[in-house]
Structure formats: C-alpha cells, structure tokens
Protein backbone atom coordinates (compact mmCIF):
# COMPACT_ATOMS: atom_id res chain seq x y z
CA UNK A 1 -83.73 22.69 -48.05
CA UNK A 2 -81.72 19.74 -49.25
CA UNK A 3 -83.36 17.51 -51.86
CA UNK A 4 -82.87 14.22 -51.48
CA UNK A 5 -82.85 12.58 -54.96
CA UNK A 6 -80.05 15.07 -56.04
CA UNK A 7 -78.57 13.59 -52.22
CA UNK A 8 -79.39 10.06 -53.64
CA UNK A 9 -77.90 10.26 -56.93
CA UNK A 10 -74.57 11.87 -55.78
CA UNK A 11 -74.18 9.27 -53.11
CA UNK A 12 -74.80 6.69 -56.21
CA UNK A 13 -71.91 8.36 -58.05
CA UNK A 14 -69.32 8.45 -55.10
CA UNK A 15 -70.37 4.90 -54.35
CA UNK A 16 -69.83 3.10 -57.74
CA UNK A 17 -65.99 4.62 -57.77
CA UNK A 18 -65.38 2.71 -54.31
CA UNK A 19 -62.64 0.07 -54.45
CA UNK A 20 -61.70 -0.94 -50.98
CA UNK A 21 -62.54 -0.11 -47.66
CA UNK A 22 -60.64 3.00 -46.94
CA UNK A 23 -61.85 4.97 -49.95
CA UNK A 24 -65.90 3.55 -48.80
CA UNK A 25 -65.07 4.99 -44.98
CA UNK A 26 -64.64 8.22 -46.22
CA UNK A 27 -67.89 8.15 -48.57
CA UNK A 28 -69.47 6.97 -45.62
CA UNK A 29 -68.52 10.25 -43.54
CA UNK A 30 -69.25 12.54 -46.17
CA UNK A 31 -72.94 11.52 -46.04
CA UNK A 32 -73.42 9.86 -42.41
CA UNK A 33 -71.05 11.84 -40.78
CA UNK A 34 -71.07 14.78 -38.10
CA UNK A 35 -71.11 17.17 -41.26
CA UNK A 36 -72.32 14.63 -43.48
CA UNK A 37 -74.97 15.39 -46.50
CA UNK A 38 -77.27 13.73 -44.54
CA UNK A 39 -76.88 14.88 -41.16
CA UNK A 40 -76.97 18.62 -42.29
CA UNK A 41 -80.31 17.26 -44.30
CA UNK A 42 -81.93 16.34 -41.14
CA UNK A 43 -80.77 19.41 -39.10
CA UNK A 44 -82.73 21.73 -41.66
CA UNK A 45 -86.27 20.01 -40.74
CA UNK A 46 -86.68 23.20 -38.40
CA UNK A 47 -86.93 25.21 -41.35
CA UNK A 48 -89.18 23.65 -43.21
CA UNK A 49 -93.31 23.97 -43.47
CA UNK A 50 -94.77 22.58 -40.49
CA UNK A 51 -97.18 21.14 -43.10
CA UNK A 52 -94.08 19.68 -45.21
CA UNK A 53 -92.12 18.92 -42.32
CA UNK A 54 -93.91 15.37 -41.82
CA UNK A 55 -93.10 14.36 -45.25
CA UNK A 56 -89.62 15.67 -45.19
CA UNK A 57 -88.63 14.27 -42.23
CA UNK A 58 -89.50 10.77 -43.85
CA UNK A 59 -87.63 11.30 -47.32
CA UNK A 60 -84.46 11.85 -45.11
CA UNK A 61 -84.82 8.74 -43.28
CA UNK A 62 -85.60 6.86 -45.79
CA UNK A 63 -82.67 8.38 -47.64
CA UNK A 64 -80.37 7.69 -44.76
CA UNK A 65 -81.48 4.03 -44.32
CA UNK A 66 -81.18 3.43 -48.20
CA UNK A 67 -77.00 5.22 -48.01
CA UNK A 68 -76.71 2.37 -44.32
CA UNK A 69 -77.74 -1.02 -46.22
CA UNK A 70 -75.66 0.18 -49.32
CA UNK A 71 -72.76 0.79 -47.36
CA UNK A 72 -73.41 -2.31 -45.64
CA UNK A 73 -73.67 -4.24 -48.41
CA UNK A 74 -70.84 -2.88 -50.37
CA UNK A 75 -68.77 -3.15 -47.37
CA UNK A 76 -69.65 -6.81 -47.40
CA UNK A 77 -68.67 -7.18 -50.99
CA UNK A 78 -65.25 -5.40 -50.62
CA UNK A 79 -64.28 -7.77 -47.77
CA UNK A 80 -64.90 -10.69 -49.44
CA UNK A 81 -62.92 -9.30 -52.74
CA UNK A 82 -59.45 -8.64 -50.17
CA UNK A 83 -60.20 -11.58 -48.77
CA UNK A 84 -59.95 -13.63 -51.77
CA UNK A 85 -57.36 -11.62 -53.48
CA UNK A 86 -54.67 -12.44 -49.81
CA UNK A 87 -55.62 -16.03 -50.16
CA UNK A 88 -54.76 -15.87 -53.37
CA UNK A 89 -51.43 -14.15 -53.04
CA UNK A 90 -50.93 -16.66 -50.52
CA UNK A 91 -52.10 -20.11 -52.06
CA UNK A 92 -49.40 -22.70 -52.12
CA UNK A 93 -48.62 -24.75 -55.32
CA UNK A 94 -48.64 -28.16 -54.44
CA UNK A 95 -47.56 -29.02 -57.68
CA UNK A 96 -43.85 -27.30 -56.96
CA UNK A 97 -41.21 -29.68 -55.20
CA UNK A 98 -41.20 -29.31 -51.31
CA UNK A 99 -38.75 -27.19 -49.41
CA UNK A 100 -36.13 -29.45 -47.58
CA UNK A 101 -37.19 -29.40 -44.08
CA UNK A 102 -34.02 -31.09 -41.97
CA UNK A 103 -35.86 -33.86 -39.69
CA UNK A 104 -34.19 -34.10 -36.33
CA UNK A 105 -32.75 -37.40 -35.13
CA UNK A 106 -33.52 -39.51 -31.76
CA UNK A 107 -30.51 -39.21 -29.35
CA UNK A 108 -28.96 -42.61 -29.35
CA UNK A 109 -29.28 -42.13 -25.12
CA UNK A 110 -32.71 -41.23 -25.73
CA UNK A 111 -33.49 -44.04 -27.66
CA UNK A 112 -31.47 -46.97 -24.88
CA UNK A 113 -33.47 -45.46 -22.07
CA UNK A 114 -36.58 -45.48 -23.79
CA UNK A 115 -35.77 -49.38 -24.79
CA UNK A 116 -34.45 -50.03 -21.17
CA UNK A 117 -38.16 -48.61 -20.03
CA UNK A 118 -39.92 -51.16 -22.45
CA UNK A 119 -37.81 -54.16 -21.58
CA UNK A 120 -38.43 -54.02 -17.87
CA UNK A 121 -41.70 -53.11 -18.08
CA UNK A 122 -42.25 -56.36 -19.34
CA UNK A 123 -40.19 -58.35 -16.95
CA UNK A 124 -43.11 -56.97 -14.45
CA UNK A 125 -40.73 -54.42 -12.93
CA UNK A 126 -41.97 -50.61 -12.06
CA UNK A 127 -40.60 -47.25 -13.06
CA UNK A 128 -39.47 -45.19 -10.13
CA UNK A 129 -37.70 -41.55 -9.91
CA UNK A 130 -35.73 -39.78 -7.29
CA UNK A 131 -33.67 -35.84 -6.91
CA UNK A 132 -30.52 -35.59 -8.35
CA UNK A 133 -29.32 -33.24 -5.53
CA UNK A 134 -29.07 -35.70 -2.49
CA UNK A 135 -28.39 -36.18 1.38
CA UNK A 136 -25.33 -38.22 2.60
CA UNK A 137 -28.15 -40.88 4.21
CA UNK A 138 -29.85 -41.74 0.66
CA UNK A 139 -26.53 -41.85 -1.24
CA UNK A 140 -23.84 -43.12 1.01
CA UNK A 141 -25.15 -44.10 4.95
CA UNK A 142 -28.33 -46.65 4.33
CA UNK A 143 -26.03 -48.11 1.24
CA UNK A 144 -23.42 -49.50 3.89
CA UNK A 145 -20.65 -47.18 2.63
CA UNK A 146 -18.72 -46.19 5.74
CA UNK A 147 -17.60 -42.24 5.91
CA UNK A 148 -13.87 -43.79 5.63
CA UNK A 149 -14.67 -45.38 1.66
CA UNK A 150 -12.99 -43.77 -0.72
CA UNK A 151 -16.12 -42.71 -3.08
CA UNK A 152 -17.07 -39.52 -0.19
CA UNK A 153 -14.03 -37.99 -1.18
CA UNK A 154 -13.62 -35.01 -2.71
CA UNK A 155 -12.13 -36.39 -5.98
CA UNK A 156 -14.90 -38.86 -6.49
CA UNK A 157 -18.01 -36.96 -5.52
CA UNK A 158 -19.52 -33.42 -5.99
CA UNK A 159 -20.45 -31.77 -3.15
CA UNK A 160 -22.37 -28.45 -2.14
CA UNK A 161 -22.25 -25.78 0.23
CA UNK A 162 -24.92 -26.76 2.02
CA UNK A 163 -24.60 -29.73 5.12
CA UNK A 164 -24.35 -32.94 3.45
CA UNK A 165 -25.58 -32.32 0.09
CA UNK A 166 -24.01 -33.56 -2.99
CA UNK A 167 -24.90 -34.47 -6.65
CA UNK A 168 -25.84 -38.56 -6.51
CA UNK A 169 -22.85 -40.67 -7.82
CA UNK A 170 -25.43 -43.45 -8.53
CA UNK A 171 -28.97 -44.07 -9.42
CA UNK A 172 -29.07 -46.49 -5.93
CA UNK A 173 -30.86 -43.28 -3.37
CA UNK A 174 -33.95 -44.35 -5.61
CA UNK A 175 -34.08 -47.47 -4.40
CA UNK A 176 -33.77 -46.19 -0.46
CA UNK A 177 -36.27 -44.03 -0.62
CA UNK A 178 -38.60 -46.12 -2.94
CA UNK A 179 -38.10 -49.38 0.09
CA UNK A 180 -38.57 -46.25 2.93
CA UNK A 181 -41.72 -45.51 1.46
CA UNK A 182 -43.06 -49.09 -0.05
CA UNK A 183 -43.58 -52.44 1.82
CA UNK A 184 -42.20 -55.37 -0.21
CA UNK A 185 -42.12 -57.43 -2.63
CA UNK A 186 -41.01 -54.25 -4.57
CA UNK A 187 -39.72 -54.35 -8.13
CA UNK A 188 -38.35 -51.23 -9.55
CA UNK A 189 -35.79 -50.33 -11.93
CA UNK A 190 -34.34 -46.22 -12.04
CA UNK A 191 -32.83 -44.70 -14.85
CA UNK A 192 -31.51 -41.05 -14.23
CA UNK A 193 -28.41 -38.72 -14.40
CA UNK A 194 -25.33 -39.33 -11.74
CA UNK A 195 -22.23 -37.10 -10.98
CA UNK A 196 -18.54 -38.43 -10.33
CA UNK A 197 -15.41 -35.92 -10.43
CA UNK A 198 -14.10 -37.91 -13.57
CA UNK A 199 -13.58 -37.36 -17.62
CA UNK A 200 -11.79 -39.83 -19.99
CA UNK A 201 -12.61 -41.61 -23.29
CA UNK A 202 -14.84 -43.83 -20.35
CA UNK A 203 -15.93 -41.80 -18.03
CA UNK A 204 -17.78 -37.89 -17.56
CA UNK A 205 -18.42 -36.12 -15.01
CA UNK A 206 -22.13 -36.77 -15.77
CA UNK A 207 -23.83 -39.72 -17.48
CA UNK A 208 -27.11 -41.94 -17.15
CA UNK A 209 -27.14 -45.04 -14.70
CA UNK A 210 -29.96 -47.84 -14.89
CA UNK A 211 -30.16 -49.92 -12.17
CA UNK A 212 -32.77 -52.51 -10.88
CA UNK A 213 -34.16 -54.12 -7.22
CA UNK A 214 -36.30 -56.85 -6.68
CA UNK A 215 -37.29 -57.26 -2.99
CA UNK A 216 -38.99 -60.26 -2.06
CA UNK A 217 -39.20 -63.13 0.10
CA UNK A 218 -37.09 -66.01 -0.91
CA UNK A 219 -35.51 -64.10 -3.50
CA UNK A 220 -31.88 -65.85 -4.97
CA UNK A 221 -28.82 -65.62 -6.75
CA UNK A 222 -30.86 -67.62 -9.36
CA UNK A 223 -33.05 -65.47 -9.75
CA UNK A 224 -30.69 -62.54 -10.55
CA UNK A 225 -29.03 -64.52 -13.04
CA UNK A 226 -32.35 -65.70 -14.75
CA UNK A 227 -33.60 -61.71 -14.62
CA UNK A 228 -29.68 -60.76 -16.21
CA UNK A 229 -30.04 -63.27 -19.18
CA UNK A 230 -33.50 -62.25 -19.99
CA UNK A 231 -32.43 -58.70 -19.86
CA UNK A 232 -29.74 -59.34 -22.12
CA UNK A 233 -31.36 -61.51 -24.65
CA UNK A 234 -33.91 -58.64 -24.80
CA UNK A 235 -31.34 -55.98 -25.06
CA UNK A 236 -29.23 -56.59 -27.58
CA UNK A 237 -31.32 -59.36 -29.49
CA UNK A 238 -29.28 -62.45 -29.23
CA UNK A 239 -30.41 -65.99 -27.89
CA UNK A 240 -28.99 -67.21 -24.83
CA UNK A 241 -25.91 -65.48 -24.56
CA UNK A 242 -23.27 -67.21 -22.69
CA UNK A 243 -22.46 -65.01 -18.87
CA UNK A 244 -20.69 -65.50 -16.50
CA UNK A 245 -20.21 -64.03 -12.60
CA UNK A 246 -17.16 -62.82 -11.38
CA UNK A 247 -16.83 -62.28 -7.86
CA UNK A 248 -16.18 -59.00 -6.48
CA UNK A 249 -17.01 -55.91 -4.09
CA UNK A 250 -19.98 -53.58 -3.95
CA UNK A 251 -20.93 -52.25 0.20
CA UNK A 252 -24.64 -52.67 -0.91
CA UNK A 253 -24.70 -56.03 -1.77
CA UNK A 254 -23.19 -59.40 -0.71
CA UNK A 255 -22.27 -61.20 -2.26
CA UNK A 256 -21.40 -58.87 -5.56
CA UNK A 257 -20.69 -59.86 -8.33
CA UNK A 258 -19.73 -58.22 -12.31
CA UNK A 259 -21.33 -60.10 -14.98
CA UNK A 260 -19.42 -60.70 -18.30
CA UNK A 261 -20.98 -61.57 -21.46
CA UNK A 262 -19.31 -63.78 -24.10
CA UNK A 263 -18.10 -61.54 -27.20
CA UNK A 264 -16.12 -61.84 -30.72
CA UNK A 265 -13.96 -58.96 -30.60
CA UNK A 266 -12.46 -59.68 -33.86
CA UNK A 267 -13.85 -57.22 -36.31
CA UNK A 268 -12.17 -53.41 -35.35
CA UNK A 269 -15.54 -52.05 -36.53
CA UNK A 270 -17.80 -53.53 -34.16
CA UNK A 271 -17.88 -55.91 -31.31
CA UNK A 272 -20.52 -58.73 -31.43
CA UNK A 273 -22.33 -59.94 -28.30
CA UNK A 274 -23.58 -63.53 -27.45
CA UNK A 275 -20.41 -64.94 -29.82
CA UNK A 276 -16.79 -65.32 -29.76
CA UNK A 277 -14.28 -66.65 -27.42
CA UNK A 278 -14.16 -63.34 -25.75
CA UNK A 279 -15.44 -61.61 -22.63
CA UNK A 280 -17.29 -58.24 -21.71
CA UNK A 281 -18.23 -56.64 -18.97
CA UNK A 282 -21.17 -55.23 -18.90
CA UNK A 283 -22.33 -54.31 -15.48
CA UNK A 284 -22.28 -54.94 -11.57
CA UNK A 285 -24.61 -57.10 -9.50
CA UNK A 286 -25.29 -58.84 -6.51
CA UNK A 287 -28.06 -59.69 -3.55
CA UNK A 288 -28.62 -56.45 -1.47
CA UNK A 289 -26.76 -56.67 1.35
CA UNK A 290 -28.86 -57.71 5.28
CA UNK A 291 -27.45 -54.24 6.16
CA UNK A 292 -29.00 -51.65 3.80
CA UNK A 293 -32.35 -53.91 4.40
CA UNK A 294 -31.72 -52.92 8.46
CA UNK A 295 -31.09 -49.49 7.35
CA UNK A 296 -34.44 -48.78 5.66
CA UNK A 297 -36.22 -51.10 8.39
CA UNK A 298 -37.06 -54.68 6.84
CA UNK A 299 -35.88 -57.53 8.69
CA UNK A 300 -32.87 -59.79 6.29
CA UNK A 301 -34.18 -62.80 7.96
CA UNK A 302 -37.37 -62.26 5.88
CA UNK A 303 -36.61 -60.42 2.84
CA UNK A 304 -34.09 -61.28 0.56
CA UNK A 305 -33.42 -59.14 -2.85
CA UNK A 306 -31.26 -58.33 -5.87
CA UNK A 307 -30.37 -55.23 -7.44
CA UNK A 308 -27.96 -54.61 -10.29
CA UNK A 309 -26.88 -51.37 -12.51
CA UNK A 310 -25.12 -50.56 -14.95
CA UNK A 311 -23.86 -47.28 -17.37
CA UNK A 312 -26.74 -46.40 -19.71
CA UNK A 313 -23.93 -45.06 -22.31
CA UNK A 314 -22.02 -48.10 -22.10
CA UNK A 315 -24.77 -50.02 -22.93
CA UNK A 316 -25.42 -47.72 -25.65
CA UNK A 317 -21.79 -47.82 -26.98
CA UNK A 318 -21.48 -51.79 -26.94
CA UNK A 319 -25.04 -52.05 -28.35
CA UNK A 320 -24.76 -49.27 -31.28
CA UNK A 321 -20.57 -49.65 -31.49
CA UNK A 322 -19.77 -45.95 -30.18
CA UNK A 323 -16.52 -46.03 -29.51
CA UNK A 324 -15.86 -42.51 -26.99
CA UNK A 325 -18.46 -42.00 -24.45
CA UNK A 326 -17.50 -38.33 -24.57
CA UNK A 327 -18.61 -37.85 -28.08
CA UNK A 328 -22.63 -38.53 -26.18
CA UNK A 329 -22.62 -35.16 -25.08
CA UNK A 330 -20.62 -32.73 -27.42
CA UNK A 331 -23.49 -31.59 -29.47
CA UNK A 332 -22.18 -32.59 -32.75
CA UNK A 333 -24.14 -32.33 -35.65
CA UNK A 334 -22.55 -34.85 -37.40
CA UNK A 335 -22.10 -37.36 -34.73
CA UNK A 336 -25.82 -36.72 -34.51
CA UNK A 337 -26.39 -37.56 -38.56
CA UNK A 338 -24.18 -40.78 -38.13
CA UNK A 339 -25.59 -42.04 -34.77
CA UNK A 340 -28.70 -41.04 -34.36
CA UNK A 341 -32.16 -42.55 -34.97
C-alpha cells in the first residue's frame, strides 16, 4: 500500500527542480501517467481493508487533485516565463537608427493617367473601359476606315489567329461600344494600352492612348476648342496657352484637325509650354464624323460630337521633359530614381 504523504513529498521534490515545460510533462507522467505513482496508488485499493478502503480511496484523490492544480498552475507560470523571455529576445530598440528601407517610386505613366483621370473628371466627363483584344467592327468598320486604308495592314496592326481579331491600335473601340450601349448626350474619356507594329525613339509597339467624346445635340467646333484649352491649362499648369488647329485627316472625324500648342524650345534641357515663338503638337482632333454616328445607329442630323486623343507618353515626355519614349518601359532602376515620383 502506497502512502501518500511520502507520494506528496516526492512529487514536491521533482516539482521544485522543473524549469520549462518539457522537463514538467515528464513529472507529470511519472505521477498521472498509465504507470504513474498515482495511478498504481489507486489500482492497489483492491487490496486494502474493506474498512480502510473508504478512507484510502479519498487520500488518493485528494492526492491526485492536489499533483492536477500544481501542475496546472506551474504550467501556467512556466508559460508566462518563455513567453516573456521570446519577447524579450525579440524587443526592438527604438532608440537604434532605422534600417534603410528603399521606398518605391510612382511610374511617371502612372502618375499622367492618374492626373488625366482627375482633370476630366472635373470637366464633367465619365471614365469608360473596353478589351484590348478586339473585332475588326469596333476597331476599324464603325470608325469609317475602309478595308483598303493602310492601318489593317500587316505592318501597322497585330493580328491573331482567330477571324478578325487583333490587338486595338487605338483607344477609339471604347467609344463604339460605349455609344452602342448608351443613348446620348454621352461624355467619356478612355485611357488604356494600344498595339501598332512599330519601335523608334517615338514610337513602341505598345503604349497608353487617352482619348475623349462628347456626344450631344448642337455640339461644335467651339466647343472642342474651349474643352482642348481647358484641358491644357489644367495639364500642364499654364494660363491660356496660345493653340492653334491645323487641318488634316482622321476617317472618324470631319473635319480633323491636330492641335499645336505655342512653345519656347530654346533651352536643350527642357521645352516650355504656353511660351515661345514655337509650335508643338500635341494631339489629333476633330467632330466625329455623320458616318461612325450611322454606324452605331444615331441619326447626324441630330447629334453632333467631338472626340480627340492623344499619346499618354507623349504627354508625359513634353510635360516631365523625357526625352526617349522607349526608356518608359525598360525597367530601369535608375531611370526610375531620376523620373519617378
């Protein structure tokens, strides 16, 4: 028969030497386990007196529940001890200088799109999105380009495998398919990606086209001009910069036009817009022509509208003096130090 103070004060021996959890585990199975102190205690309560066995029955349960909440409560105590001792191994000195973290920079693209966004979002006009994978309708057909114009061909456009699919050469598909779906007066602009088969200081085979259409009745020239100055005072920050319209050719509207801005060209570093004795262009413009508005189903006779466009990283490069469009999209981390924002 086991006796359970000499039980009691050997578990209060083992106990005190305990100094993390591992070491407490295996005090805990040496008394609670299968073949435990405890548990081979409890198993000898058929051999005792029946007249004893009352009593001893109840100094082994009260042993055993005396060995749980000490267990428990050193337990408790040992966690708290590793606890504190990682969070002190891990505390941070604020007091020490601060690593040198290297803070990315906004794209200079990123940044004209996002100010192209807030500038025509307060000239009242809407934000609208199209595929960049397109059908020959959307990107050639309801534009007025013939299948004999030179822009289908191979050399100018990229085409795929399947019928009549190709990679948009302009931003303008967004405007057929916003006018398809949308009943006038309509005022949009679209900013996206656009593919042409070309790659020179001025041109890539991929880069970012805004362009804007305001459908309306009794909707003029004026207008477009009064729309372009605003957008340009707003643009690049200067007051009533001097423009002027130079006629020319665009299938999609008639009459077209290219709009120059006055510019002093006179530093090498940097050319300055709204001054000078010089002229820029900056983009192409004109009043939709009566037969893309028959194409998408309004009547000319009725409606009238605008629309003009432009190269988002030409803007860019005239705006922030970049001098290689090519340079937008060759990953270099020092271009990206220099130009970025």
């Amino acid at each position: 028969m086991k006796n359970t103070e000499e039980i009691k004060q050997y578990f209060i021996d083992k106990v005190a030497s305990a100094s993390n959890l591992a070491q407490l585990e295996q005090i805990r199975i040496e008394f609670l386990g299968k073949k435990g102190q405890v548990t081979e205690a409890l198993s000898l309560i058929s051999k005792v007196n029946p007249e004893e066995r009352k009593a001893y029955g109840e100094r082994i349960n009260t042993l055993k529940n005396y060995i749980i909440e000490e267990l428990e409560h050193i337990k408790t105590k040992l966690e708290a001890e590793f606890l504190e001792a990682k969070l002190l191994a891990e505390k941070i000195d604020i007091t020490l200088p601060p690593r040198n973290y290297s803070v990315g920079k906004e794209h200079p693209i990123t940044k004209v799109i996002t100010e192209l966004k807030s500038i025509f979002s307060k000239l009242g006009f809407d934000y609208a999105e199209g595929p960049d994978i397109e059908n020959d309708w959307n990107n050639f057909t309801a534009l007025n380009i013939p299948e004999h114009h030179p822009a289908r061909q191979m050399h100018d456009t990229f085409y795929l495998k399947e019928d009549k699919l190709l990679l948009r050469t302009h931003t303008s598909p967004v405007q057929i398919r916003h006018m398809t779906k949308h009943k006038p007066p309509i005022k949009i602009i679209s900013i996206g990606k656009v593919y042409r088969s070309d790659y020179d200081a001025t041109h890539t085979p991929m880069f970012h086209q805004i362009e804007a259409l305001y459908i309306d009745k009794n909707i003029t020239m004026v207008h477009l001009k009064s729309y372009l100055k605003m957008f340009l005072k707003l643009f690049f920050e200067v007051e009533n910069a001097p423009i002027r319209l130079r006629p020319n050719h665009f299938p999609f509207t008639e009459p077209s036009a290219e709009v120059d801005v006055k510019c002093d060209r006179s530093s090498k570093q940097e050319i300055k817009i709204g001054m000078g004795n010089d002229w820029l262009e900056i983009l192409g413009c004109g009043m939709v022509n009566p037969k893309v508005l028959e194409n998408i189903g309004l009547d000319p006779n009725e409606y009238q509208g605008f629309a003009f466009g432009a190269g988002v990283e030409r803007l860019a490069m005239l705006k922030y003096n970049i001098p290689d469009l090519r340079t937008f999209f060759e990953g270099d981390l020092r271009w990206l130090k220099h130009y970025g924002f």
